[in-house]
C-alpha atoms as a PDB file:
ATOM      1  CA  UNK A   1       0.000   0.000   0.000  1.00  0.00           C
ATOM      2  CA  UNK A   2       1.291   3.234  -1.305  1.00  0.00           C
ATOM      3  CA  UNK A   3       0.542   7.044  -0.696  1.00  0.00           C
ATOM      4  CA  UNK A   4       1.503   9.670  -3.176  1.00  0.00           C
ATOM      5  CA  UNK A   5       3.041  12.059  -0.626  1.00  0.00           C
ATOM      6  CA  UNK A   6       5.761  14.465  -1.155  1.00  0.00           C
ATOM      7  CA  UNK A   7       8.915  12.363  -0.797  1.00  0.00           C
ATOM      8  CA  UNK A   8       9.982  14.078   1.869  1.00  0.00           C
ATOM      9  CA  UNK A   9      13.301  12.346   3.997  1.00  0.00           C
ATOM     10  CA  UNK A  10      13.137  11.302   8.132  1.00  0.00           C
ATOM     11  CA  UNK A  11      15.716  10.312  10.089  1.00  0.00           C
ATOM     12  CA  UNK A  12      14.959   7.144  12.342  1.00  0.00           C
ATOM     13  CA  UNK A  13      17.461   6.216  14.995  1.00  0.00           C
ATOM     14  CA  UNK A  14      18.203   2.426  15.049  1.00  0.00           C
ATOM     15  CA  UNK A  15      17.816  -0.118  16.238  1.00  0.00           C
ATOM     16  CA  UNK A  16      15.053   1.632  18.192  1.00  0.00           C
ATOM     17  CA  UNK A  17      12.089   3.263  16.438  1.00  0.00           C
ATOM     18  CA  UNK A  18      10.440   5.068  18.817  1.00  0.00           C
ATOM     19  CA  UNK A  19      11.733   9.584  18.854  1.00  0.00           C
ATOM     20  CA  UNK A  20      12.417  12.329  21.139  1.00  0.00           C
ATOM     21  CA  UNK A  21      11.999  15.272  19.557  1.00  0.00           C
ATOM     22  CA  UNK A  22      15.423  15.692  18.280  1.00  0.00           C
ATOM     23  CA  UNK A  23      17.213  14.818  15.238  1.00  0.00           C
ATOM     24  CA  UNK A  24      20.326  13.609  13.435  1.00  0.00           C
ATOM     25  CA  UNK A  25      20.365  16.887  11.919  1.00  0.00           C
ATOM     26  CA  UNK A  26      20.406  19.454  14.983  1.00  0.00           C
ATOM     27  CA  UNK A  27      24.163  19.592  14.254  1.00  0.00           C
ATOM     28  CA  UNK A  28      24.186  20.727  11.150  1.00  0.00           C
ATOM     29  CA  UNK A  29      21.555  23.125  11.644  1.00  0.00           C
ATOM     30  CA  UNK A  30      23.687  24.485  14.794  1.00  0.00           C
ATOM     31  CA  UNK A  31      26.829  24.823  12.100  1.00  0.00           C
ATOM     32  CA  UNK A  32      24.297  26.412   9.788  1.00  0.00           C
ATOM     33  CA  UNK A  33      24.081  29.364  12.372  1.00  0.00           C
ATOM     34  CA  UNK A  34      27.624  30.160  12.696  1.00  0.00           C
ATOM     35  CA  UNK A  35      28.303  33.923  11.478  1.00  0.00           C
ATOM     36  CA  UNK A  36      31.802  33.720  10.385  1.00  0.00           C
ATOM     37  CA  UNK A  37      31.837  31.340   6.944  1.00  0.00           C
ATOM     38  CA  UNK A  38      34.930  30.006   7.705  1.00  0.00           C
ATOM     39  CA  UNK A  39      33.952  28.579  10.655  1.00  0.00           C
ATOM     40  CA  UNK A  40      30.478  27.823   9.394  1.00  0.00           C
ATOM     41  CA  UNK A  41      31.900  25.664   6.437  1.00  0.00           C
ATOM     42  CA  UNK A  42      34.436  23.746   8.791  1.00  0.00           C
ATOM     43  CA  UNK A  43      31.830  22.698  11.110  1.00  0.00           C
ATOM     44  CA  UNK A  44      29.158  21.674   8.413  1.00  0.00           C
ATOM     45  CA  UNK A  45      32.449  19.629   6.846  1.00  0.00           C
ATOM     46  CA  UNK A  46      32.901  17.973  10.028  1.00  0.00           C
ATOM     47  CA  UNK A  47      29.452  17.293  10.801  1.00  0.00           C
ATOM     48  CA  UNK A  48      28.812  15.718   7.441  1.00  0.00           C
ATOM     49  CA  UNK A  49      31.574  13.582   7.663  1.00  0.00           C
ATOM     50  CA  UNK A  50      30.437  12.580  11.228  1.00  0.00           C
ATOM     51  CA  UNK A  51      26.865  12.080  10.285  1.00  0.00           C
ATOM     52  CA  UNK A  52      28.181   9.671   7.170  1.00  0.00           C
ATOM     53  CA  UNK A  53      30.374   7.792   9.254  1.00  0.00           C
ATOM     54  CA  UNK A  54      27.117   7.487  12.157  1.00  0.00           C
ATOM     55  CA  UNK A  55      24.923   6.294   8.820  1.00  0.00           C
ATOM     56  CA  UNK A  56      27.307   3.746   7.542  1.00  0.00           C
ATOM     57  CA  UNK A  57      27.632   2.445  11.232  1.00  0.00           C
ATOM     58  CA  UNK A  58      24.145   1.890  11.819  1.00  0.00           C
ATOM     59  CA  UNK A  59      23.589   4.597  14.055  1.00  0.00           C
ATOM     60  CA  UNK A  60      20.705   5.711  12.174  1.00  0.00           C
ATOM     61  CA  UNK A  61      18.980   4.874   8.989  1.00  0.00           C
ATOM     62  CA  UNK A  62      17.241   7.620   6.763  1.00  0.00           C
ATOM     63  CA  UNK A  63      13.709   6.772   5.290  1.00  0.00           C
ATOM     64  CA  UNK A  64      10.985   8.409   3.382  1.00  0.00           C
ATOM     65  CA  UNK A  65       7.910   9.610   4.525  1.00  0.00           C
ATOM     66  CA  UNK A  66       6.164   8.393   2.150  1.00  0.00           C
ATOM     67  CA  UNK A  67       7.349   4.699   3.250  1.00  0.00           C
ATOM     68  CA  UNK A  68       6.739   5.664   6.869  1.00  0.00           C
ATOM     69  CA  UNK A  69       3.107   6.212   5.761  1.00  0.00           C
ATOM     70  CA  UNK A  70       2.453   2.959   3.607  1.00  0.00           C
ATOM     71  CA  UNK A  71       3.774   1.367   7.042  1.00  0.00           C
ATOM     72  CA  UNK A  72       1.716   2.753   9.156  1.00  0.00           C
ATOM     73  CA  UNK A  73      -1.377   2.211   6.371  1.00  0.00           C
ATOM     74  CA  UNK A  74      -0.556  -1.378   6.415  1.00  0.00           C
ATOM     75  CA  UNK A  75      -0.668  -1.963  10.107  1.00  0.00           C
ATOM     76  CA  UNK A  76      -3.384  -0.119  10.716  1.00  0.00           C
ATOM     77  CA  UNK A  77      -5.623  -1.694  13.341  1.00  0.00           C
ATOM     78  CA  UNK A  78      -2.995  -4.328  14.415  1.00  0.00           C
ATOM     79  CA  UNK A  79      -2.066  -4.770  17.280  1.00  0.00           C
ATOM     80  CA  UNK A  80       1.455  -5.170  17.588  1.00  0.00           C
ATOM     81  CA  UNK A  81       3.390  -4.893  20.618  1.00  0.00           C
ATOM     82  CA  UNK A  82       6.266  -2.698  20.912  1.00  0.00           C
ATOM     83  CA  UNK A  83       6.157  -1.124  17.532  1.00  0.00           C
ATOM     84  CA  UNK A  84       6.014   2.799  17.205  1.00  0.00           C
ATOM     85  CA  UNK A  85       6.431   4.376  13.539  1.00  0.00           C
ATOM     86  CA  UNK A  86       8.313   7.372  14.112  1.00  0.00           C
ATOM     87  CA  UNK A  87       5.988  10.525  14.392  1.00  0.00           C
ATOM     88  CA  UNK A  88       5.340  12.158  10.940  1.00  0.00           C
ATOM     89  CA  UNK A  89       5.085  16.038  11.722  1.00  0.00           C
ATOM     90  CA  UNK A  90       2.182  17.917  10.186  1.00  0.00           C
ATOM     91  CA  UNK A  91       3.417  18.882   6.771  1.00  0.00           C
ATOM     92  CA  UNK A  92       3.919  22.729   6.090  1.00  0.00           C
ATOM     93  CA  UNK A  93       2.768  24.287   2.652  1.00  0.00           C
ATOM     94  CA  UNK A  94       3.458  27.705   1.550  1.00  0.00           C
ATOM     95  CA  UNK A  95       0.799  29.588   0.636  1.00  0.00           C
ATOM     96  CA  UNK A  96       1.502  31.632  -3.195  1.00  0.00           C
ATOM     97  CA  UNK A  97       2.189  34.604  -1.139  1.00  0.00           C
ATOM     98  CA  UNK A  98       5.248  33.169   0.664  1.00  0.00           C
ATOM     99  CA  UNK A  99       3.593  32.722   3.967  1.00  0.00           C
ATOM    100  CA  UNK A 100       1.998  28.891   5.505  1.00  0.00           C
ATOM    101  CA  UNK A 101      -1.642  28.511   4.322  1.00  0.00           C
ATOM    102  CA  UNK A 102      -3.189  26.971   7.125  1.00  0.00           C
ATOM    103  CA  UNK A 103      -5.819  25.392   4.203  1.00  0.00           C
ATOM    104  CA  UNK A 104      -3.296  23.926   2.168  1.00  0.00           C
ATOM    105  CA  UNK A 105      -1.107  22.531   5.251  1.00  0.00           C
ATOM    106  CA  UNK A 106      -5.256  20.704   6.833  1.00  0.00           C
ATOM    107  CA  UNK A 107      -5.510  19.389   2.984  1.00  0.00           C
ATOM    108  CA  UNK A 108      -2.263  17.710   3.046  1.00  0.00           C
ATOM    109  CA  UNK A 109      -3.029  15.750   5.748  1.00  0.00           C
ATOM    110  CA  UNK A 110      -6.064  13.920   3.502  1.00  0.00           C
ATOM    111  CA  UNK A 111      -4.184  11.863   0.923  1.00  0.00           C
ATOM    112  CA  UNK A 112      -6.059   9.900  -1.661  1.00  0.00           C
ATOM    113  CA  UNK A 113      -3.535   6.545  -3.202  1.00  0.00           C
ATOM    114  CA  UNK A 114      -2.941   5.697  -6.315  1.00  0.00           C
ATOM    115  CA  UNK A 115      -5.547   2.086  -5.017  1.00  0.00           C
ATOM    116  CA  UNK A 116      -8.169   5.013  -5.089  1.00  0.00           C
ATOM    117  CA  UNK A 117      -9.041   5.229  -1.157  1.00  0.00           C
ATOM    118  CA  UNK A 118      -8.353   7.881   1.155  1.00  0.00           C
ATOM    119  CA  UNK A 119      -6.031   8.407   4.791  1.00  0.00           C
ATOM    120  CA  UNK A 120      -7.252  10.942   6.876  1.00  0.00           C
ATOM    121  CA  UNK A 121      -4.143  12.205   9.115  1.00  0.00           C
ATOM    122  CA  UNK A 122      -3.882  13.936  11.940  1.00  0.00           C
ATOM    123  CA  UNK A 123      -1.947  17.050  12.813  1.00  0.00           C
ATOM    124  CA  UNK A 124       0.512  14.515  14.274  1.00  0.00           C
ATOM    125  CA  UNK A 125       0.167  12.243  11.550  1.00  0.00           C
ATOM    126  CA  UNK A 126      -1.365   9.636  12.994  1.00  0.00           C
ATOM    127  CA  UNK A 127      -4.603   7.840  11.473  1.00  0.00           C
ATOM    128  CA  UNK A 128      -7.733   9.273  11.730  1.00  0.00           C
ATOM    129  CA  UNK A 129      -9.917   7.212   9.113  1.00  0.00           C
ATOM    130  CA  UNK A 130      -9.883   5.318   5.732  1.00  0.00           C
ATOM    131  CA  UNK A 131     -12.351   5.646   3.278  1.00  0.00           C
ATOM    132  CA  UNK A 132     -13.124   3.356  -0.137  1.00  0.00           C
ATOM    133  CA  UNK A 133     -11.341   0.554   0.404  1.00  0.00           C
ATOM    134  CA  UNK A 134     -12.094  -2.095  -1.860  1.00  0.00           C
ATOM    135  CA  UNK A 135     -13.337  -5.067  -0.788  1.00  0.00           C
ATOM    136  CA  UNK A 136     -12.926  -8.671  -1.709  1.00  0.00           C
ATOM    137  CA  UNK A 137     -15.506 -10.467   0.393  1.00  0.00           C
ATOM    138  CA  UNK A 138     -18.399 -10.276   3.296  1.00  0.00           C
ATOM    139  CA  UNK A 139     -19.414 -13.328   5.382  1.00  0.00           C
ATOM    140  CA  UNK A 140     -21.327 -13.923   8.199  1.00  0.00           C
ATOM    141  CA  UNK A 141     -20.770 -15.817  11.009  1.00  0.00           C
ATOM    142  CA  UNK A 142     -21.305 -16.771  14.400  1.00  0.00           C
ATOM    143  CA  UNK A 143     -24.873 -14.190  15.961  1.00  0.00           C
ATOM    144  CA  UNK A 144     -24.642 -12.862  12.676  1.00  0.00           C
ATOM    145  CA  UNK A 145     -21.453 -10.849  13.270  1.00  0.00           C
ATOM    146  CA  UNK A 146     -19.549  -9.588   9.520  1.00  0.00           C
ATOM    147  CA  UNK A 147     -16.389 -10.923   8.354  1.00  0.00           C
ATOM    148  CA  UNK A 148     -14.777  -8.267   5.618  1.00  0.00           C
ATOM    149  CA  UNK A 149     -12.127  -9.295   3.306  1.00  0.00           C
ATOM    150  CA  UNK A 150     -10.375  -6.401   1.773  1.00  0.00           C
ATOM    151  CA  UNK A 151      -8.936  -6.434  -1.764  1.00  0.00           C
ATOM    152  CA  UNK A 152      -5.299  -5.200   0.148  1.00  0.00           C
ATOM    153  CA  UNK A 153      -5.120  -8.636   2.272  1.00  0.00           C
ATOM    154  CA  UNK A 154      -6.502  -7.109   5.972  1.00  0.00           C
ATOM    155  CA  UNK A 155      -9.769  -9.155   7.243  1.00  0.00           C
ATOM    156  CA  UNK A 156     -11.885  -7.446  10.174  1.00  0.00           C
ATOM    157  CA  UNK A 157     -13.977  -8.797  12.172  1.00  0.00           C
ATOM    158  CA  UNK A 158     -17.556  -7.315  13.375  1.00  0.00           C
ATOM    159  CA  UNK A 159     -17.109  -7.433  17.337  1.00  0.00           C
ATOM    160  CA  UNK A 160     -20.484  -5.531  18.451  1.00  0.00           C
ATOM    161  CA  UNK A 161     -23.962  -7.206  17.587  1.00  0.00           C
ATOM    162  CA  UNK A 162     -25.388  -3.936  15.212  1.00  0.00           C
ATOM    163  CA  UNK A 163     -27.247  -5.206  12.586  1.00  0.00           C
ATOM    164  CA  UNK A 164     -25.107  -4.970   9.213  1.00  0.00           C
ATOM    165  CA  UNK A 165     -27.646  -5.154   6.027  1.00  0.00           C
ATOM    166  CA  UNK A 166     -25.226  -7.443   3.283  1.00  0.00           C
ATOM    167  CA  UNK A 167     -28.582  -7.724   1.157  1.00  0.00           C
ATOM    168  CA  UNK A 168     -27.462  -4.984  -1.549  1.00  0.00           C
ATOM    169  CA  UNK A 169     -23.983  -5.448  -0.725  1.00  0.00           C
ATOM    170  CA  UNK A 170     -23.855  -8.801  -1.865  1.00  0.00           C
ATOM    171  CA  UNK A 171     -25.531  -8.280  -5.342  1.00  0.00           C
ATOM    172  CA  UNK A 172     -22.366  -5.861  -6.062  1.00  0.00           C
ATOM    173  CA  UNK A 173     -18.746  -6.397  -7.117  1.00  0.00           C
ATOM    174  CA  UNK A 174     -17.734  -2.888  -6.132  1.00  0.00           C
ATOM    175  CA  UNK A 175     -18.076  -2.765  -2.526  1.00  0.00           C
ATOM    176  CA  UNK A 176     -16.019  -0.079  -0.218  1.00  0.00           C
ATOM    177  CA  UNK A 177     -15.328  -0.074   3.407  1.00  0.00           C
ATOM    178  CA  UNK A 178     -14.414   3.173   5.698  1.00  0.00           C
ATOM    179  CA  UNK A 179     -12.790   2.772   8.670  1.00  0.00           C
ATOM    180  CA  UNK A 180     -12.283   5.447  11.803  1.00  0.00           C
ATOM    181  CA  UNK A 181     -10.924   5.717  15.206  1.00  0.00           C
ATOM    182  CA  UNK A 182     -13.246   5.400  18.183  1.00  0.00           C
ATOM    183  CA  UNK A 183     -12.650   5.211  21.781  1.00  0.00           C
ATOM    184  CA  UNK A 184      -9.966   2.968  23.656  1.00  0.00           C
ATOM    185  CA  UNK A 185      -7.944   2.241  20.445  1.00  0.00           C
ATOM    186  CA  UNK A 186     -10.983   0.344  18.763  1.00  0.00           C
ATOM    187  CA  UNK A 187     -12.326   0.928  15.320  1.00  0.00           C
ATOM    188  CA  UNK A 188     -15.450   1.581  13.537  1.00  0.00           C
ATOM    189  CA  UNK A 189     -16.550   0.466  10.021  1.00  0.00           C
ATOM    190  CA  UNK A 190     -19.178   0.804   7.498  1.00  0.00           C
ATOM    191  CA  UNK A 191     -20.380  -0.563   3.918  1.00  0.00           C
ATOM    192  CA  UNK A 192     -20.322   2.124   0.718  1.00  0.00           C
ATOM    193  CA  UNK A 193     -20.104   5.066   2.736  1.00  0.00           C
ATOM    194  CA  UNK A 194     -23.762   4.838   3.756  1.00  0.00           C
ATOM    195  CA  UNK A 195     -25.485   3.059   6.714  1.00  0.00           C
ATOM    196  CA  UNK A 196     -24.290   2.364  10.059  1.00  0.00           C
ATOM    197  CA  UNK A 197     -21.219   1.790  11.694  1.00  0.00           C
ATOM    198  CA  UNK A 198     -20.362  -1.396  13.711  1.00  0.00           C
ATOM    199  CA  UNK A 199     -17.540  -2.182  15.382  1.00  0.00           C
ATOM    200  CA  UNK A 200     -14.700  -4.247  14.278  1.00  0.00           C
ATOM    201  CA  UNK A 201     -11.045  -5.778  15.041  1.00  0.00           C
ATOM    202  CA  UNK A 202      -8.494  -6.538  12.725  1.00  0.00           C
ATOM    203  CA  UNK A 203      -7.809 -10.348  12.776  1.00  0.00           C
ATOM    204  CA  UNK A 204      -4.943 -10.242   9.600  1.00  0.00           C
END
């Protein structure tokens, strides 16, 4: 699963994934504010070279956002213990007058993929919803409860006992799911955009 975000580069320290809030880069950026160019340029030289030397060790790996975010799209509604995707910071775009425009930086954060749903984001990056994902199959089983295969692989399970109407949903080949946050890390899901939402877990 794939997101056409700007590619924009992260630094994740390794082996760990989990951040503070600094970076690999707060030396250079404190070279970067030296006055006198001489020294300026000697400490971004040496900082360079220790920052490739740090890379090539290990130390710390750089990675796209964009693969960050088809990471975090993947395990979405897993629960996996003691995995954290790095933080993805809001992303800032300039407005044509030079300044941040506040409406293009809350439109970045809805992304629609090249598979034709959409990821709702955030200001921290983080999840909020996904909408039109394709399905592959519904089933019922035990009480009545929904089984949804998805055309990406991920199968969720109905958990609550809300009455899901598959009548029209069966006699169609182009059925989409949305998916949102609700409370205490569980999630919420619903049939072509219409209708109501039950609650699910993600089995796969």
């Amino acid at each position: 699963m794939r997101l056409p975000i700007a590619a924009l580069a992260c630094l994740v320290a390794a082996p760990a994934v989990a951040q503070d809030d600094t970076s690999p880069l707060d030396p250079l950026y404190a070279c970067r504010a030296i006055e006198d160019s001489t020294q300026r340029l000697a400490c971004l030289d040496r900082t360079v070279d220790e920052l490739r030397a740090e890379e090539e060790a290990g130390g710390f790996i750089a990675v796209r956002r964009d693969v960050i975010e088809a990471a975090d799209e993947a395990s979405y509604g897993l629960s996996i213990p003691n995995f954290n995707l790095p933080r993805l910071p809001r992303m800032r775009m300039p407005s044509l007058s030079g300044s941040e425009s506040s409406d293009m930086a809350s439109a970045a954060m809805e992304e629609t993929s090249d598979e034709g749903h959409t990821v709702l984001r955030n200001e921290q990056g983080q999840i909020e919803r996904i909408s039109g994902l394709a399905v592959a199959s519904l089933s019922e089983g035990r009480r009545g409860r929904v089984t949804v295969r998805l055309e990406n692989g991920q199968v969720w399970n109905q958990i609550d006992d809300q009455h899901v109407r598959l009548a029209s949903a069966r006699n169609r080949d182009d059925n989409t799911v949305e998916i949102r946050n609700a409370a205490l890390g569980s999630h919420m899901m619903r049939l072509n955009g219409t209708g109501r939402w039950f609650r699910v877990s993600r089995s796969r």
